[in-house]
Protein backbone atom coordinates (compact mmCIF):
# COMPACT_ATOMS: atom_id res chain seq x y z
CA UNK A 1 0.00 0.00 0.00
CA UNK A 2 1.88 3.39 -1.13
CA UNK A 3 1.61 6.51 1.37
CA UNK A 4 -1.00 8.75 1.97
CA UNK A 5 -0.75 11.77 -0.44
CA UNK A 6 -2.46 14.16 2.22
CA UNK A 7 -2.61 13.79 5.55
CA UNK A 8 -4.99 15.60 8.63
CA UNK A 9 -2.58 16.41 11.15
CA UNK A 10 -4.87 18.91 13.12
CA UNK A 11 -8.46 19.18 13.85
CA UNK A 12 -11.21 16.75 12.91
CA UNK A 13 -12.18 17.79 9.44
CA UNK A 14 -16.05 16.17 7.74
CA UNK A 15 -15.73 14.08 4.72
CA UNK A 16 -17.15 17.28 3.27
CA UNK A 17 -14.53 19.55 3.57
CA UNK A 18 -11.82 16.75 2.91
CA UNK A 19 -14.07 16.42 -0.42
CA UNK A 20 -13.52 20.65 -1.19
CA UNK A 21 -10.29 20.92 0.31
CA UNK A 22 -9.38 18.05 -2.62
CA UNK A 23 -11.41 19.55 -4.99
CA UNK A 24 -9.24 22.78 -4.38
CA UNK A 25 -5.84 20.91 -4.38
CA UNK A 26 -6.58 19.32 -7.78
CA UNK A 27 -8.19 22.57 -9.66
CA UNK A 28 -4.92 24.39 -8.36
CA UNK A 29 -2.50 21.18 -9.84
CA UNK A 30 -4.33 20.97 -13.08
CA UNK A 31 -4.65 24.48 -14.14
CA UNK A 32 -2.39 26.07 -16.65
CA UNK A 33 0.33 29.04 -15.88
CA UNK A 34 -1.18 32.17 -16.62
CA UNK A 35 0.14 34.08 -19.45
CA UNK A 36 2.98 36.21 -19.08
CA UNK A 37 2.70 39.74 -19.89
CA UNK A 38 4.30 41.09 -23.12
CA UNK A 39 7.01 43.31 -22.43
CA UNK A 40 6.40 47.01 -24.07
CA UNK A 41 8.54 46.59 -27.34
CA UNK A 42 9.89 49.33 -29.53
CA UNK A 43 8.34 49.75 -32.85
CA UNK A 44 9.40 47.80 -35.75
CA UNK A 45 10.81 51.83 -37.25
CA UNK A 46 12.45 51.75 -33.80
CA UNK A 47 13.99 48.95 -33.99
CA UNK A 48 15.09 49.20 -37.60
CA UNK A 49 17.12 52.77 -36.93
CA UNK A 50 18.60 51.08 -33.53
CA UNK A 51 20.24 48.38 -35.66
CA UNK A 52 21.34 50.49 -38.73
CA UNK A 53 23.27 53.31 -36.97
CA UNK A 54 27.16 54.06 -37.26
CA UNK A 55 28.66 54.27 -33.86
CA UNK A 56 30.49 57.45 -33.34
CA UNK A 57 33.98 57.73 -33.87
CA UNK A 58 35.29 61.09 -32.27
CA UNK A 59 37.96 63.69 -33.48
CA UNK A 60 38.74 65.99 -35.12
CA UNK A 61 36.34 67.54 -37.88
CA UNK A 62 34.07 64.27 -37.46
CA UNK A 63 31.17 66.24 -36.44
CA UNK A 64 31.38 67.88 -39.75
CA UNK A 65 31.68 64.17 -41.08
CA UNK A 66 28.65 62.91 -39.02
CA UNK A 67 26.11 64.82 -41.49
CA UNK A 68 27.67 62.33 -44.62
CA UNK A 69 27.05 59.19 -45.16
């Protein structure tokens, strides 16, 4: 005979609330993970310009330089 999978070890509890307190334990087992939440995400135009810059390279006359492709 295998072990008990619950087990009173206070009070006197009726065969009724044994019957929801295992109804409870069972719903909570069996139910699915909620979603989680999408993260706020840049726009796709964001995203695009993010990935397509030049870094900077400083010195001098390279803020003249920055305006040129």
């Amino acid at each position: 005979m295998s072990d008990p999978v619950l087990r009173v070890t206070k009070g006197d509890p009726t065969p009724e609330e044994l019957a929801a307190l295992l109804a409870v334990v069972t719903a909570r087992s069996t139910a699915t993970p909620a979603p989680s939440p999408e993260r706020d995400r840049a726009s796709d135009w964001a995203t695009y310009w993010r990935n397509h810059t030049r870094p900077l390279h400083p010195g001098p006359g390279r803020w003249r330089a920055s305006a040129h492709p």
